[in-house]
C-alpha atoms as a PDB file:
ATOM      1  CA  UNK A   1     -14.857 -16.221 -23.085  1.00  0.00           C
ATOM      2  CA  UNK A   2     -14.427 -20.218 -22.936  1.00  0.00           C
ATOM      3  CA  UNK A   3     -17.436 -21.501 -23.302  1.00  0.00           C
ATOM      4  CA  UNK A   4     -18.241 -24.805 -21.087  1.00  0.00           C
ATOM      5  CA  UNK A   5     -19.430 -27.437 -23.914  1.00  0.00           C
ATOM      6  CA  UNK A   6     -21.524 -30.599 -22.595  1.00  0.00           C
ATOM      7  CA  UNK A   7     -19.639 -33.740 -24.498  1.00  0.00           C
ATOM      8  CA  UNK A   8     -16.583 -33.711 -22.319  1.00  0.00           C
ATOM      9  CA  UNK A   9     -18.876 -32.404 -19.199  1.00  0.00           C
ATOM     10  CA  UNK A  10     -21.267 -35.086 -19.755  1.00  0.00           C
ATOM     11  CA  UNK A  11     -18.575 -37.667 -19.645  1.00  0.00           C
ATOM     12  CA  UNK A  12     -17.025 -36.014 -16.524  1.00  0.00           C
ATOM     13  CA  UNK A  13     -20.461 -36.737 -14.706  1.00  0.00           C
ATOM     14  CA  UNK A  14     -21.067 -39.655 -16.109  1.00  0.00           C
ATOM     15  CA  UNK A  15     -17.672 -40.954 -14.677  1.00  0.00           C
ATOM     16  CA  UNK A  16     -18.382 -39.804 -11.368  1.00  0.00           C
ATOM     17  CA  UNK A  17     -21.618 -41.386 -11.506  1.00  0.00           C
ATOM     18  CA  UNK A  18     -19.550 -44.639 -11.665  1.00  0.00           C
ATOM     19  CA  UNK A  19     -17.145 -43.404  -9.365  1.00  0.00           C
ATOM     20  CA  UNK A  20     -14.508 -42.986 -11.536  1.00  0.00           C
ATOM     21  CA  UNK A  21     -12.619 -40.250 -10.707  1.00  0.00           C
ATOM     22  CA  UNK A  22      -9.335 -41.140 -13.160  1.00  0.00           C
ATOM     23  CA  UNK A  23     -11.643 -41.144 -16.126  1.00  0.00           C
ATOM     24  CA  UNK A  24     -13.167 -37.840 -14.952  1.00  0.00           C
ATOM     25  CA  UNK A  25      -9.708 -36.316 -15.134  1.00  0.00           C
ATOM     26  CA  UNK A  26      -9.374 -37.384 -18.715  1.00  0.00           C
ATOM     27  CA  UNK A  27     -12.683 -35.548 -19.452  1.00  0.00           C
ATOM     28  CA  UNK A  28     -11.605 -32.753 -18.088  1.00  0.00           C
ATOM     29  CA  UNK A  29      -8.204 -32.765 -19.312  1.00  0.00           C
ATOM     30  CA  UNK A  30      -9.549 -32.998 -22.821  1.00  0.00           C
ATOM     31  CA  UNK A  31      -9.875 -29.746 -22.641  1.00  0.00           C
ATOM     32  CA  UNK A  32      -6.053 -28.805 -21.613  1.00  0.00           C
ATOM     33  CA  UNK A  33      -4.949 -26.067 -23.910  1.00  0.00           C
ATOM     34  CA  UNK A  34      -1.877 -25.866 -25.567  1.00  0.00           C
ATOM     35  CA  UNK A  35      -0.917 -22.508 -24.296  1.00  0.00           C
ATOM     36  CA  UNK A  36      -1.073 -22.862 -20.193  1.00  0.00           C
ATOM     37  CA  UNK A  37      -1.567 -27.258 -20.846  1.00  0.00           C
ATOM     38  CA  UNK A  38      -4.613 -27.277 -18.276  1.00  0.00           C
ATOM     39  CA  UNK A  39      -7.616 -26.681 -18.815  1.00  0.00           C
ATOM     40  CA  UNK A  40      -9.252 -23.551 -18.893  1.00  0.00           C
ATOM     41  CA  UNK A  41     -10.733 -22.149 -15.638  1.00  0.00           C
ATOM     42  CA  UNK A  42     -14.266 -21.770 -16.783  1.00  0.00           C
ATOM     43  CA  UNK A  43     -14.095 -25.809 -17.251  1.00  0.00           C
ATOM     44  CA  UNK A  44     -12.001 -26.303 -14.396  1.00  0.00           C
ATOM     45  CA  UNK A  45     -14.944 -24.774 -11.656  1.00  0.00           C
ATOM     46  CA  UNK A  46     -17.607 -26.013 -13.761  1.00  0.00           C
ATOM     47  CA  UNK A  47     -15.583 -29.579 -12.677  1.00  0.00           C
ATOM     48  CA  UNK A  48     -15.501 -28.206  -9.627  1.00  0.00           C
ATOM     49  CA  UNK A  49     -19.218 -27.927  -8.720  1.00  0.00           C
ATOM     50  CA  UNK A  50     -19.990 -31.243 -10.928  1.00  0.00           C
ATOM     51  CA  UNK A  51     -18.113 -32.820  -7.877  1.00  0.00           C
ATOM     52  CA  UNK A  52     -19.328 -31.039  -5.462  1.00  0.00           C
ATOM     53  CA  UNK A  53     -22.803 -32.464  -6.278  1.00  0.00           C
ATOM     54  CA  UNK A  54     -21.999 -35.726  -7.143  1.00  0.00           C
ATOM     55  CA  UNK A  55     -20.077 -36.447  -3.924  1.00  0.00           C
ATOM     56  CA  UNK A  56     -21.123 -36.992  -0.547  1.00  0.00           C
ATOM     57  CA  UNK A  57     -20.109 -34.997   1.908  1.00  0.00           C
ATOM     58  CA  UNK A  58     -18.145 -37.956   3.994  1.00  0.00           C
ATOM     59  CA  UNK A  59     -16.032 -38.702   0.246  1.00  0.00           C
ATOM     60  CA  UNK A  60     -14.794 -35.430  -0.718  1.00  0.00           C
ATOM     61  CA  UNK A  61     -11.545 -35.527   1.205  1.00  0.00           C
ATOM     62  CA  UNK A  62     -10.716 -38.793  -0.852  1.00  0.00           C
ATOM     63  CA  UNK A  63     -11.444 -37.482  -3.438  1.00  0.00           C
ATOM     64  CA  UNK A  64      -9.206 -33.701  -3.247  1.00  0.00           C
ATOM     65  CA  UNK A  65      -6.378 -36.042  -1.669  1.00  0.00           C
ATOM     66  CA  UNK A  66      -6.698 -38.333  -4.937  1.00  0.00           C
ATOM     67  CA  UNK A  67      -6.654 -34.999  -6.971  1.00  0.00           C
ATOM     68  CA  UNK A  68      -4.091 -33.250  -5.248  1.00  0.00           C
ATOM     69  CA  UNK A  69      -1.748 -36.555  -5.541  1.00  0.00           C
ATOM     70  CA  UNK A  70      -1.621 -36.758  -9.423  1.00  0.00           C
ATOM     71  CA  UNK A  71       1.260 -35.073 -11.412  1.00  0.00           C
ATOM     72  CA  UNK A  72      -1.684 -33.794 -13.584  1.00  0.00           C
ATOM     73  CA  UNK A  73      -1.247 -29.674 -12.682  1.00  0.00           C
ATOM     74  CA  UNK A  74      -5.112 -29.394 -13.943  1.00  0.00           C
ATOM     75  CA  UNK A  75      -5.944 -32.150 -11.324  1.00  0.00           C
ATOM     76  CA  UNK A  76      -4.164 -30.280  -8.595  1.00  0.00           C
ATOM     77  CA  UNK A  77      -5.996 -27.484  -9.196  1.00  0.00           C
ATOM     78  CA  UNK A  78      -8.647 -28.794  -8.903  1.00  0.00           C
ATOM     79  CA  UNK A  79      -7.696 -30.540  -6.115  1.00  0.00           C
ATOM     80  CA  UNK A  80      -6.550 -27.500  -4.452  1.00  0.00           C
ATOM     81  CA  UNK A  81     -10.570 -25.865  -5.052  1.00  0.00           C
ATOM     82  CA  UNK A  82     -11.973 -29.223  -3.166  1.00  0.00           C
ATOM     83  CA  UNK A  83      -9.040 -29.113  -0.121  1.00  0.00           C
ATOM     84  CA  UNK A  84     -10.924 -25.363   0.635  1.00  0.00           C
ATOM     85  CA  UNK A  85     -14.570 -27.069   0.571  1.00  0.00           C
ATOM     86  CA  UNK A  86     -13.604 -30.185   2.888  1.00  0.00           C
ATOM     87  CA  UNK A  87     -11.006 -28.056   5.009  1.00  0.00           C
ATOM     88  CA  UNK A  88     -12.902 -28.716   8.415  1.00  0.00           C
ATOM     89  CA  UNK A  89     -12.991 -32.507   7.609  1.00  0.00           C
ATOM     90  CA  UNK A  90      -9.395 -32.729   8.102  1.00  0.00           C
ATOM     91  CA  UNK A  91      -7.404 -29.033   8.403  1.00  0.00           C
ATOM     92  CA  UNK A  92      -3.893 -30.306   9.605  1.00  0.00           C
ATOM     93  CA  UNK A  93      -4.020 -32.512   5.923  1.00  0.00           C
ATOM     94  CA  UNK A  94      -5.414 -30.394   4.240  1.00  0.00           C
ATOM     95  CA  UNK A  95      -3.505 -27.390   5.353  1.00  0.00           C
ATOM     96  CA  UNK A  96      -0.183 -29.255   4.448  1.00  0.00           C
ATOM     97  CA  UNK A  97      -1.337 -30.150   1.081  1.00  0.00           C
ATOM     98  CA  UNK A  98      -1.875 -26.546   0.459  1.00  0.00           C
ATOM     99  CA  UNK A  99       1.506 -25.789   1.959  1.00  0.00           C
ATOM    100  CA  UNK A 100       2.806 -28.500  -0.844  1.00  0.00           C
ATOM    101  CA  UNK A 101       0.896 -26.805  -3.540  1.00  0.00           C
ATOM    102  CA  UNK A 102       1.724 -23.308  -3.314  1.00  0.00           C
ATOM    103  CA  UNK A 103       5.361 -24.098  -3.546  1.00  0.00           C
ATOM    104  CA  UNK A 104       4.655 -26.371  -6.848  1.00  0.00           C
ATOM    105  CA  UNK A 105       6.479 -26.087  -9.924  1.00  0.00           C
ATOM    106  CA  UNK A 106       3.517 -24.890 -11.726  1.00  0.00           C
ATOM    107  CA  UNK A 107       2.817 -21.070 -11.621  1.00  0.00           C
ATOM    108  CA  UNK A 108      -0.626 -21.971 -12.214  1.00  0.00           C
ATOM    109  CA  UNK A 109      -0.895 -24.725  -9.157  1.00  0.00           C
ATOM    110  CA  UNK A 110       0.475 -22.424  -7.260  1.00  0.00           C
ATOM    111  CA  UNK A 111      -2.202 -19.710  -7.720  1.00  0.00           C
ATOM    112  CA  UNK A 112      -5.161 -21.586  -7.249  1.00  0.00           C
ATOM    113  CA  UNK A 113      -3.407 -23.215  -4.152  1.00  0.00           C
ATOM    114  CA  UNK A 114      -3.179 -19.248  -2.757  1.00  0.00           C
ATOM    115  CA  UNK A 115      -6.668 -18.276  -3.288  1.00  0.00           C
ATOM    116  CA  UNK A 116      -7.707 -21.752  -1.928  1.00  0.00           C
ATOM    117  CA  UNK A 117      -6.120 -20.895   1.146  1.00  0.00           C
ATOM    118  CA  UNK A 118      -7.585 -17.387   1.203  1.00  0.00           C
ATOM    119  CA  UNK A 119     -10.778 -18.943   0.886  1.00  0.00           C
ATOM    120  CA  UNK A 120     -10.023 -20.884   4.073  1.00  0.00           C
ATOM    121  CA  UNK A 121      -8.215 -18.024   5.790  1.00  0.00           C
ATOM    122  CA  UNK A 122     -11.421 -15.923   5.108  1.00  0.00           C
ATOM    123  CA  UNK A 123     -13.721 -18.743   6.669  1.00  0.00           C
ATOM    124  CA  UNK A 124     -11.510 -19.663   9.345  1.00  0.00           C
ATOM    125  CA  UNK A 125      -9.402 -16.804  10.439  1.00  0.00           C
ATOM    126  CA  UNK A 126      -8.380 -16.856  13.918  1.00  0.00           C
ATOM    127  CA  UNK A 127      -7.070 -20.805  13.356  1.00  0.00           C
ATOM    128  CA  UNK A 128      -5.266 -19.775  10.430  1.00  0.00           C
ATOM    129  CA  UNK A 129      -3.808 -16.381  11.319  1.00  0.00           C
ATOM    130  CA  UNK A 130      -0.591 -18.377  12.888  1.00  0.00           C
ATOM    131  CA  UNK A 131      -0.308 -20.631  10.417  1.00  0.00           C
ATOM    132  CA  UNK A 132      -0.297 -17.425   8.040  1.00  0.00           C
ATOM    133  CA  UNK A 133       2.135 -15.958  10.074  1.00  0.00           C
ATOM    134  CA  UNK A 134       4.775 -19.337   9.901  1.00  0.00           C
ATOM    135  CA  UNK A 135       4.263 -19.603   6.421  1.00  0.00           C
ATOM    136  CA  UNK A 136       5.267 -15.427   6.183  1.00  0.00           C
ATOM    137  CA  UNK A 137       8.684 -17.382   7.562  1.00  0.00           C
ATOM    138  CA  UNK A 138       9.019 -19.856   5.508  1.00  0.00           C
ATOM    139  CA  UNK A 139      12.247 -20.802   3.890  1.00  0.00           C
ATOM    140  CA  UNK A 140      10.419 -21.507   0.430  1.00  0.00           C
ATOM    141  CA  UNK A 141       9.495 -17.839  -1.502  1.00  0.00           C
ATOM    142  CA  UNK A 142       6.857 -19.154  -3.248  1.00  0.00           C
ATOM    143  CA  UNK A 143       4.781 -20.296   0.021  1.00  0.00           C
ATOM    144  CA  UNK A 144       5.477 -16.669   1.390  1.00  0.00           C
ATOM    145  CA  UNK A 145       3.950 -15.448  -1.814  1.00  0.00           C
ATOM    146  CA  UNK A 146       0.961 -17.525  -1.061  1.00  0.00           C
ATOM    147  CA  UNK A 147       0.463 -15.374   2.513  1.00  0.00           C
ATOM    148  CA  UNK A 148       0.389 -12.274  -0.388  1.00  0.00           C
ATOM    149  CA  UNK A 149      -2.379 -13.962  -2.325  1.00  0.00           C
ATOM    150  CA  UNK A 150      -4.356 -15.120   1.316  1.00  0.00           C
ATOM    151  CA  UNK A 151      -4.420 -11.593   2.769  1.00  0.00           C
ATOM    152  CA  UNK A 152      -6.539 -10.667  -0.079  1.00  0.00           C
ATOM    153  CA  UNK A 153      -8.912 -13.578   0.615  1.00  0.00           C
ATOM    154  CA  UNK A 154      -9.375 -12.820   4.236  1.00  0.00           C
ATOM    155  CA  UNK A 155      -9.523  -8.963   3.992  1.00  0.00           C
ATOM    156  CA  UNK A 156     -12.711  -8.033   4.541  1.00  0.00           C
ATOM    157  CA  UNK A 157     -14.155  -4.704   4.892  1.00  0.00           C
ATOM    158  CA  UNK A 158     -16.800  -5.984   7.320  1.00  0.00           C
ATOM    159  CA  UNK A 159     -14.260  -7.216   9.864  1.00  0.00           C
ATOM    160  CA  UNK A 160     -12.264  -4.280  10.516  1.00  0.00           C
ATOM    161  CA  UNK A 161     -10.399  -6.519  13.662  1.00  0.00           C
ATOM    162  CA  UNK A 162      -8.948  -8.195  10.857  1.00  0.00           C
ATOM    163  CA  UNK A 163      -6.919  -4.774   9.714  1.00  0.00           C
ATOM    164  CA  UNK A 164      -4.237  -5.289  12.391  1.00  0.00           C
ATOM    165  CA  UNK A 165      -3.417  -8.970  12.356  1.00  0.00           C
ATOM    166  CA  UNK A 166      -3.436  -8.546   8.438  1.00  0.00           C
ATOM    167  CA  UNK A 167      -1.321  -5.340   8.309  1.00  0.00           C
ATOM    168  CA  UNK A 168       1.050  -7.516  10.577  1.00  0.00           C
ATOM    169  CA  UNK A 169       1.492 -10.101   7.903  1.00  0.00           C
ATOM    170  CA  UNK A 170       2.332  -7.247   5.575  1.00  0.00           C
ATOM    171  CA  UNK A 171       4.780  -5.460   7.804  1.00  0.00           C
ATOM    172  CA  UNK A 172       7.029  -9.442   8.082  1.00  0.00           C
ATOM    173  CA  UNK A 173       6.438  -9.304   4.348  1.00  0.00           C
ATOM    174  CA  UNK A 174       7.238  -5.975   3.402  1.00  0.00           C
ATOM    175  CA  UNK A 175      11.283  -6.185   4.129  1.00  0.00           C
ATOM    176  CA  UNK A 176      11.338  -9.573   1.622  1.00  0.00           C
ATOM    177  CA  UNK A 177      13.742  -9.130  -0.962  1.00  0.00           C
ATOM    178  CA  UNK A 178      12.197 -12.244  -3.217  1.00  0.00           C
ATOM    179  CA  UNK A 179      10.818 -10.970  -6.462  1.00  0.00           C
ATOM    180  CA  UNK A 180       7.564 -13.215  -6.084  1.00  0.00           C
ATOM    181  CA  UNK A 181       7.023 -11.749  -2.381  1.00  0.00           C
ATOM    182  CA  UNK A 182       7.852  -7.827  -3.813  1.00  0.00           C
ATOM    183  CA  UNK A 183       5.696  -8.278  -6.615  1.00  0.00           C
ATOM    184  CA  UNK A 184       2.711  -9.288  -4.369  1.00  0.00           C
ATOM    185  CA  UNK A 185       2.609  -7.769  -1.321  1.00  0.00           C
ATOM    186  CA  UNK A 186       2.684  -3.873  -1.633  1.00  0.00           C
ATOM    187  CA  UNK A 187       1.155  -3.672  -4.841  1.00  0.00           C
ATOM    188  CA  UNK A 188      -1.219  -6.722  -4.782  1.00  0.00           C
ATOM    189  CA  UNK A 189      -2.298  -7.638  -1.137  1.00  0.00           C
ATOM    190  CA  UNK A 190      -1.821  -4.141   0.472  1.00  0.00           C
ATOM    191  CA  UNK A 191      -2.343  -1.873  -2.632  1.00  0.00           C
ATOM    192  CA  UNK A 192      -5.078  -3.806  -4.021  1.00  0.00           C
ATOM    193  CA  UNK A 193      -6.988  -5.391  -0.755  1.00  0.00           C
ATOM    194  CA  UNK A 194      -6.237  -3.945   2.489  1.00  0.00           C
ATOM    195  CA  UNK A 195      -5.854   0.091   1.107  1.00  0.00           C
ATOM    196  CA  UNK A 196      -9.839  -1.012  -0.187  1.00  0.00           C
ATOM    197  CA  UNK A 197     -10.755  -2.760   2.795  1.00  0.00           C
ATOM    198  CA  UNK A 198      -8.999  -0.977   5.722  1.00  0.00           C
ATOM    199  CA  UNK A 199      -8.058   2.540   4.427  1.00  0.00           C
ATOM    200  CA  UNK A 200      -6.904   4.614   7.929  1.00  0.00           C
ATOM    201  CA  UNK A 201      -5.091   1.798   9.181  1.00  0.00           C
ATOM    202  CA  UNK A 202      -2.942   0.584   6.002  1.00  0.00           C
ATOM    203  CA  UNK A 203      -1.985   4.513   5.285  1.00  0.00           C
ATOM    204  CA  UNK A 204      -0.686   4.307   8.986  1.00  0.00           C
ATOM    205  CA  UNK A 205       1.682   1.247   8.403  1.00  0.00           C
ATOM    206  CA  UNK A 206       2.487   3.022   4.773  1.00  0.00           C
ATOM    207  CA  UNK A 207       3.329   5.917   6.468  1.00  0.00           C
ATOM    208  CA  UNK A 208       5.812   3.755   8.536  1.00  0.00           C
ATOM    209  CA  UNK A 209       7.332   1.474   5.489  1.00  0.00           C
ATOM    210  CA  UNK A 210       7.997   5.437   4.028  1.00  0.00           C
ATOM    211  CA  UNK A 211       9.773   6.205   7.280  1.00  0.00           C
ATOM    212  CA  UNK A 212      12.389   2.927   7.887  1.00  0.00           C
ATOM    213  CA  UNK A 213      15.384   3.378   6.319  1.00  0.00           C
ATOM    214  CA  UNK A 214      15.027   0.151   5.006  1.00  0.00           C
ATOM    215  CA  UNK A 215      14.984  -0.180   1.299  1.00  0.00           C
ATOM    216  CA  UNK A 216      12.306  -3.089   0.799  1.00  0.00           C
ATOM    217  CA  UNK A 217       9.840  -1.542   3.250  1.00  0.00           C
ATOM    218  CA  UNK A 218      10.476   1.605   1.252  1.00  0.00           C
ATOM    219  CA  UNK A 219       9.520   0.261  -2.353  1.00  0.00           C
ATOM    220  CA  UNK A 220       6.877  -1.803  -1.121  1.00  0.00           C
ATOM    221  CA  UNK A 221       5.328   2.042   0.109  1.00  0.00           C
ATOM    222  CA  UNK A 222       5.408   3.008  -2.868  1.00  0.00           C
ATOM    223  CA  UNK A 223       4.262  -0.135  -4.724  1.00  0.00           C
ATOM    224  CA  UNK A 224       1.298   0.754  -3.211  1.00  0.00           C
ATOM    225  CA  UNK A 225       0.360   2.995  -4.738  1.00  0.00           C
ATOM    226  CA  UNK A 226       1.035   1.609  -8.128  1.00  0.00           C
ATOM    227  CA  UNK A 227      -2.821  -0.204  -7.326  1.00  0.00           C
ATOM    228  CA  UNK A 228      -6.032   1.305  -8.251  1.00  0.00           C
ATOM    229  CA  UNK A 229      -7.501   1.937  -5.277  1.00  0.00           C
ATOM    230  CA  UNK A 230      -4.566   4.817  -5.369  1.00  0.00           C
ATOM    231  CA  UNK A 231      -7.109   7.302  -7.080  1.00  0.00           C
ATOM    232  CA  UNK A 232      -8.940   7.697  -3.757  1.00  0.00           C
ATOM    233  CA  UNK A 233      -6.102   8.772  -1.959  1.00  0.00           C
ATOM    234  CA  UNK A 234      -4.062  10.915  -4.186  1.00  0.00           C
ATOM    235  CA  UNK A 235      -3.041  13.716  -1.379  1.00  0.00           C
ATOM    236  CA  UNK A 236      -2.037  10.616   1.253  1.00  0.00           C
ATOM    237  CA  UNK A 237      -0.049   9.022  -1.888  1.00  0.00           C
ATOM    238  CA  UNK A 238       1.855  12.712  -2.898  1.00  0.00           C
ATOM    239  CA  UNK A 239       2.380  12.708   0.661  1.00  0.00           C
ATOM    240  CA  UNK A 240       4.650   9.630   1.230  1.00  0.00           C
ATOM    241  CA  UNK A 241       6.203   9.408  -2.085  1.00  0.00           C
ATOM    242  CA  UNK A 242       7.080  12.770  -1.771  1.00  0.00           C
ATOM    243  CA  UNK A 243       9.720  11.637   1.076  1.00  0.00           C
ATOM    244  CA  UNK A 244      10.513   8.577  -0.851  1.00  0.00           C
ATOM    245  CA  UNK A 245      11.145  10.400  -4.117  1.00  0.00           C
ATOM    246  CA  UNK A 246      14.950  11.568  -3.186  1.00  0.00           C
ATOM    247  CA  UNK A 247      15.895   8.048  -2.322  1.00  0.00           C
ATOM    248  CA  UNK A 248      18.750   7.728  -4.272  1.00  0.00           C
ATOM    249  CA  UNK A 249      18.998   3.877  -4.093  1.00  0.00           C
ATOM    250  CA  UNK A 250      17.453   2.728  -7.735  1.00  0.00           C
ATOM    251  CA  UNK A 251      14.693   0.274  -6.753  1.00  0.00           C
ATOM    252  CA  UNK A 252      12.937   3.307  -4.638  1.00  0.00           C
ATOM    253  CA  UNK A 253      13.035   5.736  -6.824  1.00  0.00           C
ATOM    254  CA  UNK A 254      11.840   3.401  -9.796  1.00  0.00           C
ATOM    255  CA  UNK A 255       8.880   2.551  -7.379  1.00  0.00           C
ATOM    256  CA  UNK A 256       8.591   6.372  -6.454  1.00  0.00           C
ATOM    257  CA  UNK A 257       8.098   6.890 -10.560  1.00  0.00           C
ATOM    258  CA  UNK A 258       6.299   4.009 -11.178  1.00  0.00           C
ATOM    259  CA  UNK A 259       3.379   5.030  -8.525  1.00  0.00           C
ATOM    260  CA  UNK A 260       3.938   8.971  -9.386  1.00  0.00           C
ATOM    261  CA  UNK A 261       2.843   8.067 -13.186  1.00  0.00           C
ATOM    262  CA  UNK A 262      -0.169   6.120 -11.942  1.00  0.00           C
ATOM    263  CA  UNK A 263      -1.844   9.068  -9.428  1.00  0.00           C
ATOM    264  CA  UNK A 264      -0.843  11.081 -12.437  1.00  0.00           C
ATOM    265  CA  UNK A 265      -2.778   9.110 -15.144  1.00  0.00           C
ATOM    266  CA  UNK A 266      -5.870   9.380 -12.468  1.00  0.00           C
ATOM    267  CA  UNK A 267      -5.935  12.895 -11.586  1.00  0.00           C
ATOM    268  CA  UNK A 268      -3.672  15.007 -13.383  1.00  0.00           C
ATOM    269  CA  UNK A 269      -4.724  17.933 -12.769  1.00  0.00           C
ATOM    270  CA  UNK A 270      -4.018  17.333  -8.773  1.00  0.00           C
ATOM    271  CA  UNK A 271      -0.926  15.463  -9.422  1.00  0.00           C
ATOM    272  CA  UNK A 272       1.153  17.322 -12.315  1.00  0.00           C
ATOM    273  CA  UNK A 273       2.156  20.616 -11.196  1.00  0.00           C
ATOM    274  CA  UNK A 274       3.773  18.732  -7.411  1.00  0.00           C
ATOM    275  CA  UNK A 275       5.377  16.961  -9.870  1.00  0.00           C
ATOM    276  CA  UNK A 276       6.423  19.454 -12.046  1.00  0.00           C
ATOM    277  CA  UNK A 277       7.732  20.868  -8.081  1.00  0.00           C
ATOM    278  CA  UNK A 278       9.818  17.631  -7.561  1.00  0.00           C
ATOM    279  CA  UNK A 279      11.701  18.955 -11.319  1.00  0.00           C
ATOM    280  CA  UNK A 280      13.155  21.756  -8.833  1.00  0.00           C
ATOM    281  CA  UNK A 281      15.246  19.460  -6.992  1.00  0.00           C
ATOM    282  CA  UNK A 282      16.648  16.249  -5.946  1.00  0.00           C
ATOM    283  CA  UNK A 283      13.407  14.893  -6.588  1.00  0.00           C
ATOM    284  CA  UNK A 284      13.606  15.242 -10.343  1.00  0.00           C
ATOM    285  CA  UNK A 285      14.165  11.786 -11.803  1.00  0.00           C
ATOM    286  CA  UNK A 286      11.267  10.057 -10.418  1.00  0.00           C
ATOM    287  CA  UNK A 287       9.086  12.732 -11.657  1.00  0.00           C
ATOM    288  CA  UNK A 288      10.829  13.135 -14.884  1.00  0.00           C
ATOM    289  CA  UNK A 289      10.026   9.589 -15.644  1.00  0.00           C
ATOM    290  CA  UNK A 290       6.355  10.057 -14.248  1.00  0.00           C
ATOM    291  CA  UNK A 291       5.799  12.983 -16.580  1.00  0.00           C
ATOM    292  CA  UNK A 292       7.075  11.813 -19.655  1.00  0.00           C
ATOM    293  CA  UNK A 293       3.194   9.881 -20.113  1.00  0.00           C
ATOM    294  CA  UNK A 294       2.287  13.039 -19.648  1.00  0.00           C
ATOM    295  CA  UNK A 295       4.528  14.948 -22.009  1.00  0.00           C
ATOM    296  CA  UNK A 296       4.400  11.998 -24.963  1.00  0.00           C
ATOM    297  CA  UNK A 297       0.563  12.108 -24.663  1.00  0.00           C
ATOM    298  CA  UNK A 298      -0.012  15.710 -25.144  1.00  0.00           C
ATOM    299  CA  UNK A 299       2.226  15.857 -27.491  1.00  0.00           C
ATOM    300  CA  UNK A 300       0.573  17.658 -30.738  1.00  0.00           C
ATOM    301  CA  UNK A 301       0.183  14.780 -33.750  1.00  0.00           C
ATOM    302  CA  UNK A 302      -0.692  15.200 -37.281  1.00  0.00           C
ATOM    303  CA  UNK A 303      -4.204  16.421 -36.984  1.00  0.00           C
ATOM    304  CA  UNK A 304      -3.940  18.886 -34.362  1.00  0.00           C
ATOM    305  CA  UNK A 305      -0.566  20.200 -35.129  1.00  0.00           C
ATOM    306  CA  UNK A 306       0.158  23.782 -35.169  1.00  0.00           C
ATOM    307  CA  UNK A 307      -0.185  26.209 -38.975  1.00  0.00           C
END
């Protein structure tokens, strides 16, 4: 792990001390790597809560506007952590900063933008569900991506009246054909989040993805089972991929494999022999390609080969 070391932090306080907020960034930037070219995150919250002390309450929109306006991606981020913290300050600005941000250039700027918004979406809900659901619209992918990454910060075991409104936003999601929307929706915000968080309700709108004809909905029903939180639902997930597994269009039945392989790698012996069912008929490729772990792993090596 990155450790946080005190020279540059001690000249990022210092400069706020003097209210220097461009010299801050230059601490902070000092320790941009030359892999991602920000800074590290452990540095980046630790310059997060160094302004968080050091400015007043009244000053911290400045100073996330001032952030969020550099072309310094590590100052964005940043920027994007303080827009969450003075959100009720000024929401329409900051709310269309965050818009901004989640569409940036920068993969990275674009993440922390998402879970800055699911921070706000999980503190404000009922003022940001419609905004959620415009932005589940919008004509940029990467923004509808961001709706992916702010389910997750709003679901909330706790609140189950959130299932519903959430599931909805996964439902106008699940028929995108954008790879950054597919990649984050069934298998990260509803596979990973609301399966955890809401179990009866998100197997319900599963069960319906499984049952459209249409071929997004489909994969994402799969996809979501590709998550962890799969292993506590093995005979739901056998269920529906079961009637997904003789979809003969390519993307569904790579899903249907993909997912089949993970239930499989959790509980084989409950998973296998359906499988080894689904080799009986038009089933068979998905479950050929979800048993081959299975075959390559048992297979005998040099030590335990038969004499």
């Amino acid at each position: 792990m990155t450790q946080v070391t005190g020279d540059w932090l001690a000249r990022f306080k210092e400069a706020l001390g003097a209210n220097d907020l461009k010299s801050a960034l230059v601490a902070v930037e000092s320790q941009a790597t030359a892999h991602a070219g920000t800074a590290p995150v452990v540095q980046k919250r630790a310059a997060v809560k160094a302004i968080l002390a050091a400015t007043p309450a009244q000053q911290l929109p400045g100073a996330a506007l001032w952030l969020t306006d550099q072309e310094s991606d590590t100052a964005k981020e940043i920027g994007s952590m303080l827009l969450a913290r003075s959100y009720d300050q000024h929401p329409d600005e900051a709310i269309a900063i965050l818009r901004r941000l989640a569409d940036d250039p920068n993969w990275e700027v674009r993440e922390w933008a998402g879970s800055s918004v699911g921070e706000i979406f999980a503190g404000h809900f009922d003022e940001l569900l419609p905004i959620m659901q415009d932005w589940s619209r919008d004509e940029a992918q990467f923004v509808r991506r961001a709706v992916c990454i702010a389910i997750r910060g709003a679901a909330d075991r706790k609140r189950p009246e959130r299932a519903e409104p959430l599931l909805a936003l996964a439902d106008t999601l699940g028929g995108d054909p954008s790879e950054e929307v597919k990649r984050n929706n069934g298998p990260f915000a509803v596979g990973g989040s609301l399966l955890a968080c809401y179990p009866k309700q998100t197997l319900a709108h599963v069960r319906a993805w499984a049952a459209s004809d249409d071929e997004m909905l489909r994969w994402n029903a799969a996809m979501v089972f590709v998550a962890a939180n799969a292993r506590k639902h093995i005979d739901e997930g056998l269920a529906i991929l079961s009637g997904l597994a003789s979809d003969k269009r390519r993307p569904v039945w790579m899903a249907v494999a993909s997912a089949a392989k993970n239930l499989v790698k959790r509980d084989q012996a409950r998973v296998e022999p359906e499988l080894r069912r689904w080799l009986n008929d038009d089933r068979k490729l998905p479950a050929s390609l979800a048993l081959r772990h299975i075959t390559i792993h048992e297979k005998p090596g040099p030590a335990n080969r038969p004499r």
